[in-house]
N, C-alpha and C. Protein backbone atom coordinates (compact mmCIF):
# COMPACT_ATOMS: atom_id res chain seq x y z
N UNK A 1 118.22 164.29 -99.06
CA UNK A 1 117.25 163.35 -99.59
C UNK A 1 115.86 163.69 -99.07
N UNK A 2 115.64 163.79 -97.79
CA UNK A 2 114.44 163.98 -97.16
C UNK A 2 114.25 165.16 -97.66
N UNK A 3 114.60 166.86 -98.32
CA UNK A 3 114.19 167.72 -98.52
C UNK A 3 113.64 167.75 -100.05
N UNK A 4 113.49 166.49 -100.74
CA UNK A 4 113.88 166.16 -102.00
C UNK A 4 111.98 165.49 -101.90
N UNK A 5 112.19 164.77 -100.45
CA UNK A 5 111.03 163.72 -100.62
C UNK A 5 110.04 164.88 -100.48
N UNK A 6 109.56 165.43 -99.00
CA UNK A 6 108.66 166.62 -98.87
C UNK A 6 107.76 167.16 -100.04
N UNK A 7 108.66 168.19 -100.93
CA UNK A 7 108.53 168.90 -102.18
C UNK A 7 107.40 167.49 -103.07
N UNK A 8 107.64 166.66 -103.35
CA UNK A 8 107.35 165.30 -104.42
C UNK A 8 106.23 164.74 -103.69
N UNK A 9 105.78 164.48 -101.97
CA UNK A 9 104.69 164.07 -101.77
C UNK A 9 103.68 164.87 -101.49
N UNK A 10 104.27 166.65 -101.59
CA UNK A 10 103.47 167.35 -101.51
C UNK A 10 102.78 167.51 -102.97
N UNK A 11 103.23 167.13 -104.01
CA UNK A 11 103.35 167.09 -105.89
C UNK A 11 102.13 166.54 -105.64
N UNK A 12 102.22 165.15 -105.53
CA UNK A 12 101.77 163.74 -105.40
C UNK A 12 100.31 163.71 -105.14
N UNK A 13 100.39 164.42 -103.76
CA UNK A 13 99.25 164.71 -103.25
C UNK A 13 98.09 165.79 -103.60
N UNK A 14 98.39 166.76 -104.48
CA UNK A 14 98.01 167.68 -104.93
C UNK A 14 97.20 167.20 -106.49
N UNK A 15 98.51 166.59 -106.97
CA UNK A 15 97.61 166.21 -108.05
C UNK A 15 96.95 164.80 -108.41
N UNK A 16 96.83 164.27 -107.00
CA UNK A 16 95.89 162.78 -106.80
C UNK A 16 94.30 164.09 -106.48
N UNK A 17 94.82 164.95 -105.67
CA UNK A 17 93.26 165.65 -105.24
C UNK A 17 92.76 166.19 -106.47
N UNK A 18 93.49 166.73 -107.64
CA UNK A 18 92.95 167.45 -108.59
C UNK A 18 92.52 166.76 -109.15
N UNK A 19 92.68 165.17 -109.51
CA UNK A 19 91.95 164.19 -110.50
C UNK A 19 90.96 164.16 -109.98
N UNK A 20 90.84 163.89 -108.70
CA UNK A 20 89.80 163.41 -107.98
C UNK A 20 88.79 164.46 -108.39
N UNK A 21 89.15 165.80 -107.71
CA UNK A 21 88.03 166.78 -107.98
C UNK A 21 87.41 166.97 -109.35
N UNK A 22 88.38 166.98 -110.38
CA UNK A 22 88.16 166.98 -111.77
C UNK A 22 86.82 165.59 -112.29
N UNK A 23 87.29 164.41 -111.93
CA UNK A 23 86.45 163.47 -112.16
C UNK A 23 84.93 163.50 -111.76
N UNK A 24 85.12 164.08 -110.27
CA UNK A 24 83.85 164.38 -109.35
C UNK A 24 83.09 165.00 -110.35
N UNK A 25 83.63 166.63 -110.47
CA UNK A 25 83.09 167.68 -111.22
C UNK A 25 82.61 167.12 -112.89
N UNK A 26 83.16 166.28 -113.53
CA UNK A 26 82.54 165.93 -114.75
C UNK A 26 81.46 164.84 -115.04
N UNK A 27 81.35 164.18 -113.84
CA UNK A 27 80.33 163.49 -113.34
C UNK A 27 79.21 164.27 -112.82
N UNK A 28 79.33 165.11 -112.51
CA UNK A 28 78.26 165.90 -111.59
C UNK A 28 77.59 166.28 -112.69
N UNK A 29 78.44 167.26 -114.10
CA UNK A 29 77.92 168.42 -115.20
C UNK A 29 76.99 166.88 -116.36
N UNK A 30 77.85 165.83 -116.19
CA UNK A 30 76.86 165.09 -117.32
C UNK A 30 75.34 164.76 -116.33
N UNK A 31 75.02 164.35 -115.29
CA UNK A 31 74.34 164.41 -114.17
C UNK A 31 73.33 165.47 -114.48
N UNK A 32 73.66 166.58 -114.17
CA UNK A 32 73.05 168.00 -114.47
C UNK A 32 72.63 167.97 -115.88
N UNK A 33 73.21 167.85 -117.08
CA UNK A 33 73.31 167.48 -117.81
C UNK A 33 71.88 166.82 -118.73
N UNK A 34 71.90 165.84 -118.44
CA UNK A 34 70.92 164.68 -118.41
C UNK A 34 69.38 165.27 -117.77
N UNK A 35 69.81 165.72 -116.54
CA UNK A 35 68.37 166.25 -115.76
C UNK A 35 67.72 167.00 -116.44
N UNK A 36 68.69 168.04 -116.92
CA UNK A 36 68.05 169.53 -117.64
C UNK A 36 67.34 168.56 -119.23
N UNK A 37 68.30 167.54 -119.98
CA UNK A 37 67.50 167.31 -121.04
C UNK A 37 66.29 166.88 -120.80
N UNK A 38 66.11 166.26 -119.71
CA UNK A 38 64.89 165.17 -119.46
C UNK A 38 63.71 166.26 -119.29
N UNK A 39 64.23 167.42 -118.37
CA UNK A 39 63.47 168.53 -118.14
C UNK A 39 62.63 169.35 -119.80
N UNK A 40 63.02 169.42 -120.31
CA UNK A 40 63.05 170.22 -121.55
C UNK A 40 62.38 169.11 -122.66
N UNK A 41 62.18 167.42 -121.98
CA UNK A 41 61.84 166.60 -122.95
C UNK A 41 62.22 165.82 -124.00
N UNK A 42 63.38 166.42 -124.39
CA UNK A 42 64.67 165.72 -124.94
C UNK A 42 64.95 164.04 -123.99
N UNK A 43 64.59 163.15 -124.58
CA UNK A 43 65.52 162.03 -123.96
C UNK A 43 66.59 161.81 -124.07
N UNK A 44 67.23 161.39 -123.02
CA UNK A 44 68.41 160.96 -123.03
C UNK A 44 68.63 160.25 -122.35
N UNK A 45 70.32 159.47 -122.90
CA UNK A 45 70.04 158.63 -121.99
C UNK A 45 70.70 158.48 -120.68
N UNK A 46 70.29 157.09 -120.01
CA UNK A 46 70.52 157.23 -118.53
C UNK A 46 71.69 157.45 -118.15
N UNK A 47 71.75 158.40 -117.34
CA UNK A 47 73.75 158.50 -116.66
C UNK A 47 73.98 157.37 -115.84
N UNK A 48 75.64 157.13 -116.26
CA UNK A 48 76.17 155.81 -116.17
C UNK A 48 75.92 155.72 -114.20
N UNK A 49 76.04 155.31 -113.81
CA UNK A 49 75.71 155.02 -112.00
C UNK A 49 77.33 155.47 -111.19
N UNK A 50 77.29 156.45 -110.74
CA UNK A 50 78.33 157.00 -109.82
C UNK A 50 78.86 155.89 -109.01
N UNK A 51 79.99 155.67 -109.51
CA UNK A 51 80.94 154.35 -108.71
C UNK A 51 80.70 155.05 -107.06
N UNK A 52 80.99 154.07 -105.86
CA UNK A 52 80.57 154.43 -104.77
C UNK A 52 81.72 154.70 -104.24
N UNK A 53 81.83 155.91 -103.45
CA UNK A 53 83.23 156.71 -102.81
C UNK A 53 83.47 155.97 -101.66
N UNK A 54 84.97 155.88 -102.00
CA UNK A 54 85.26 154.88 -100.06
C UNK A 54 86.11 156.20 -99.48
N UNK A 55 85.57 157.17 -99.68
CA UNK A 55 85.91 158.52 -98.91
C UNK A 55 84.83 158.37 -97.16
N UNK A 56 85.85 158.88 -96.27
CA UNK A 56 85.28 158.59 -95.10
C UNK A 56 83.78 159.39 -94.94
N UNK A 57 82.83 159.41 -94.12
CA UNK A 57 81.71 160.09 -93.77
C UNK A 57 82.20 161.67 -93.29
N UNK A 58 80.97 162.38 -93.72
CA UNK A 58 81.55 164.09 -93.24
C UNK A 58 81.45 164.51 -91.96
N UNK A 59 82.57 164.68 -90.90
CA UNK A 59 82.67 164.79 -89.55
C UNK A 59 81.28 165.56 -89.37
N UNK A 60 81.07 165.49 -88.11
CA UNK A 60 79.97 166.35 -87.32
C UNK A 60 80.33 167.13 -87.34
N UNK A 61 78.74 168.05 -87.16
CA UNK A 61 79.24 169.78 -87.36
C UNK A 61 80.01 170.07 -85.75
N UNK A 62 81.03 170.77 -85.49
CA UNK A 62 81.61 171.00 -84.48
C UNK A 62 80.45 171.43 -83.00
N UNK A 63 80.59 170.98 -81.83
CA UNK A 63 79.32 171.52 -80.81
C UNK A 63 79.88 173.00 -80.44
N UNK A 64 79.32 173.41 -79.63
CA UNK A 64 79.59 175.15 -79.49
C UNK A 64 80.13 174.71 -78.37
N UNK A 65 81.46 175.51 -78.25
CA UNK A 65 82.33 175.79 -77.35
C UNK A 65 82.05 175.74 -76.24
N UNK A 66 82.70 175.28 -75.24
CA UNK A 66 82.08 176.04 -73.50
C UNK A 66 83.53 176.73 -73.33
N UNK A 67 83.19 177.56 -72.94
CA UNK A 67 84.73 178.32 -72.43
C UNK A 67 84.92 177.69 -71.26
N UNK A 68 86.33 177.36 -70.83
CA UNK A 68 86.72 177.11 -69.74
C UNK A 68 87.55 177.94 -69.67
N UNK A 69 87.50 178.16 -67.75
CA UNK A 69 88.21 179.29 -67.54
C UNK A 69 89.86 178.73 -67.05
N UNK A 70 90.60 179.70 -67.34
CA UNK A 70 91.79 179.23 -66.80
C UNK A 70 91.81 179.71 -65.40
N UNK A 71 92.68 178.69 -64.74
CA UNK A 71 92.83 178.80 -63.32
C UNK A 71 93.87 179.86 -62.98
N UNK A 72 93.71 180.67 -61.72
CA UNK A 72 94.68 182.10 -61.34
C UNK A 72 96.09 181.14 -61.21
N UNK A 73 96.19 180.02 -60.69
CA UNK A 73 97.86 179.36 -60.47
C UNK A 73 98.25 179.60 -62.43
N UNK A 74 97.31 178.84 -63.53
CA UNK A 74 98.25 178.85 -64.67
C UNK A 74 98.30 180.16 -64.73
N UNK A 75 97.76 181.13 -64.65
CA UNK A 75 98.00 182.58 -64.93
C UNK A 75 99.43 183.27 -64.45
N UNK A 76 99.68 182.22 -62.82
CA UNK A 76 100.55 182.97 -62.45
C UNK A 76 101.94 182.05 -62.90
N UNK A 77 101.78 181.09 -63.40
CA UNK A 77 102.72 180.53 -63.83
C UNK A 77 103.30 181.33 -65.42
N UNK A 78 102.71 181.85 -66.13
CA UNK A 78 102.32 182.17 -67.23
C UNK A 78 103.56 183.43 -66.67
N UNK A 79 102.68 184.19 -66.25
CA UNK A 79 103.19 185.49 -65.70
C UNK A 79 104.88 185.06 -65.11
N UNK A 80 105.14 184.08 -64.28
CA UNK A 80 106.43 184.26 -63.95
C UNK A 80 107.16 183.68 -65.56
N UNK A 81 107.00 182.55 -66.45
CA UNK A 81 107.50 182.37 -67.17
C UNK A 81 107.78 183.81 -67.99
N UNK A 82 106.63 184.41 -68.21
CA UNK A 82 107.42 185.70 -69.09
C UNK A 82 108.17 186.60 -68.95
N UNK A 83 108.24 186.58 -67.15
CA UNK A 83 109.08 187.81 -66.57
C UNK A 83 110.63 187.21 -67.06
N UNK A 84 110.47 185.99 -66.61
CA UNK A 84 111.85 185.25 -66.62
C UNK A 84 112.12 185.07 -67.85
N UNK A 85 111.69 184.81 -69.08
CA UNK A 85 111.90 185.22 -70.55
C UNK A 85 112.56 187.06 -71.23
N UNK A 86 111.60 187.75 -70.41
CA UNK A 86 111.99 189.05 -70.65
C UNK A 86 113.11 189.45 -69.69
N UNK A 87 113.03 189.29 -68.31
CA UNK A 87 114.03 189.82 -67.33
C UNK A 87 113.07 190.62 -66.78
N UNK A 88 112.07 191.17 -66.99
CA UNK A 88 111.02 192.31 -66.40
C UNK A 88 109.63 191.52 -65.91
N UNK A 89 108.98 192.07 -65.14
CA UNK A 89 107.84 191.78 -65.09
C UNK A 89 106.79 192.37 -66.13
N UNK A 90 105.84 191.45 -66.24
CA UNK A 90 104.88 191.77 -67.56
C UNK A 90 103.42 191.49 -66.75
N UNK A 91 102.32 191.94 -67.80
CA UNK A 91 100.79 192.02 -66.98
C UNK A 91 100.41 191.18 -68.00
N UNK A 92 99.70 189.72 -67.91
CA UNK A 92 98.89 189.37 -69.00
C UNK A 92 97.50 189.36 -68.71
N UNK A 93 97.34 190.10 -69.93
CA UNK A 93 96.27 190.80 -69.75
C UNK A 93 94.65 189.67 -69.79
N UNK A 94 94.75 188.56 -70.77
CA UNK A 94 94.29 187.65 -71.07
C UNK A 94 94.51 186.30 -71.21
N UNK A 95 93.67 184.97 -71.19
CA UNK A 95 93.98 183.81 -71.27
C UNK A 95 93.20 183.12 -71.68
N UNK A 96 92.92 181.93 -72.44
CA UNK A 96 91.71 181.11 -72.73
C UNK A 96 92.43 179.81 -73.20
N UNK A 97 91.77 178.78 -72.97
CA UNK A 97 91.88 177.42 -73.59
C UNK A 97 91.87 177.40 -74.91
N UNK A 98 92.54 176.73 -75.51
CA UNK A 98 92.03 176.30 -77.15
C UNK A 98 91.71 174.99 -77.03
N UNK A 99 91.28 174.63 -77.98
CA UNK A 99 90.92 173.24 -78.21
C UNK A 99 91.79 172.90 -79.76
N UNK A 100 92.52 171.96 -79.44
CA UNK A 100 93.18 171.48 -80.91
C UNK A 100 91.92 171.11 -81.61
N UNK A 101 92.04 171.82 -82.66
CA UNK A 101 90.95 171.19 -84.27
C UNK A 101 92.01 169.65 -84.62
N UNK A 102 91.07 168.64 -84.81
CA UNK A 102 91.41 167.61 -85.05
C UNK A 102 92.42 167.36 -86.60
N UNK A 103 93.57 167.49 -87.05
CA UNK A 103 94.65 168.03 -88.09
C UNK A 103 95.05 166.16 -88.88
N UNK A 104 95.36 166.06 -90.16
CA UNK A 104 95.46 165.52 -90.81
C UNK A 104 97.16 165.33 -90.75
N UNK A 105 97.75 164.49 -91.52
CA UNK A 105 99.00 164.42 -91.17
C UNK A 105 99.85 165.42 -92.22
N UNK A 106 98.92 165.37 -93.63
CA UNK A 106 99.71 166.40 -94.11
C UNK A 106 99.88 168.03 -93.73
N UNK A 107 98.90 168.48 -92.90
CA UNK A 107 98.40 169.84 -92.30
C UNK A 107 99.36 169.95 -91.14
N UNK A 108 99.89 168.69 -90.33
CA UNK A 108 100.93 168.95 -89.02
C UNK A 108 102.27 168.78 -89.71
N UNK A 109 102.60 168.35 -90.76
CA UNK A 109 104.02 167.71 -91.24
C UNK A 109 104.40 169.30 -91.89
N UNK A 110 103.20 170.13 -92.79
CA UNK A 110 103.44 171.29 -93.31
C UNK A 110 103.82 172.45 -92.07
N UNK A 111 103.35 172.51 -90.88
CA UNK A 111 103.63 173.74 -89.75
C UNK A 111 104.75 172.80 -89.15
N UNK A 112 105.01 171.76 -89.04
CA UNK A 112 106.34 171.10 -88.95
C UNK A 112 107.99 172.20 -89.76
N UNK A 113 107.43 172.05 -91.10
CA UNK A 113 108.18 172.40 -91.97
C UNK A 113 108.32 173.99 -91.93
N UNK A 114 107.48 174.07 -91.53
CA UNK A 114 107.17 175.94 -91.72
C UNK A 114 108.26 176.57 -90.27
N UNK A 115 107.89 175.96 -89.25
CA UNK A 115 108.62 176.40 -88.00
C UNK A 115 109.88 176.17 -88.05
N UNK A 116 110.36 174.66 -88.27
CA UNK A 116 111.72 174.43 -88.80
C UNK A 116 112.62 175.19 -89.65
N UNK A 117 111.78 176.01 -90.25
CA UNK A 117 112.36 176.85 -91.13
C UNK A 117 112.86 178.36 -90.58
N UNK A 118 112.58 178.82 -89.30
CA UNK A 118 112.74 179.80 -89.20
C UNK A 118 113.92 179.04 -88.11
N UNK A 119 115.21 179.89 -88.43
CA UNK A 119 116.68 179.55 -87.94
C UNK A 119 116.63 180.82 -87.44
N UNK A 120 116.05 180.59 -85.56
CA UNK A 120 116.22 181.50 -84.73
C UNK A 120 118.09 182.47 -84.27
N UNK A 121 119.07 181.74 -84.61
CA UNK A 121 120.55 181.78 -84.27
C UNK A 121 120.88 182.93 -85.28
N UNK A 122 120.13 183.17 -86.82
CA UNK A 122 120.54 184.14 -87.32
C UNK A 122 120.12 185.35 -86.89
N UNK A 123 120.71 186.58 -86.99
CA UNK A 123 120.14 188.02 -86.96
C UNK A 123 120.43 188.49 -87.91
N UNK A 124 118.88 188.71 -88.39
CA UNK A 124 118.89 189.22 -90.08
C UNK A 124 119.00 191.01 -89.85
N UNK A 125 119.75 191.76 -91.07
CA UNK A 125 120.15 192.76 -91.37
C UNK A 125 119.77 193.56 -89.24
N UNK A 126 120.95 194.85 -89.66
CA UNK A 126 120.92 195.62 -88.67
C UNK A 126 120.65 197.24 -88.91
């Protein structure tokens, strides 16, 4: 059932955004539209008044990074986890912080789905 739902709110959602965009976009061209006649002297008449979007405000532009450095203990934690993953010792060569980008629920539910999908227990062809 649940693999049934996924597929259908991903449908759902896709083509609620395409109306949307579609509507936007034919509002905009009569808009344009209108300007260019008025331009050229042709009257016409007034475009109808753009209903008002209860779409949220457009996030801030992101601030510039500060790198933080990672500390030599996570490094060396890092380093024993991989030896003990591999059985060998390993050199990492590099490290840096990320910062999670702030993700929507359909954007985490999709890498949800994506990882779930890879069934580590098989070994494909030899």
């Amino acid at each position: 059932m649940g693999l049934l739902l996924l597929p259908l709110g991903i449908l759902a959602g896709w083509l609620a955004g395409a109306a949307t965009s579609r509507r936007m976009v034919r509002r905009e061209v009569r808009r344009l539209e209108s300007l260019i006649e008025s331009k050229n002297g042709n009257a016409a008449p007034a475009p109808e008044p753009a209903p008002a979007l209860t779409a949220a405000p457009a996030p801030k532009p992101p601030e510039p990074e500060q790198l933080e450095e990672v500390a030599p203990e996570t490094i060396m934690i890092l380093t024993a986890a991989v030896a003990a993953f591999l059985g060998k010792r390993a050199r990492i060569r590099g490290a840096r912080m990320v910062r999670t980008a702030p993700s929507n629920a359909w954007a985490q539910q999709g890498r949800v789905f994506v990882q779930a999908s890879h069934n580590l227990g098989v070994i494909h062809g030899r």
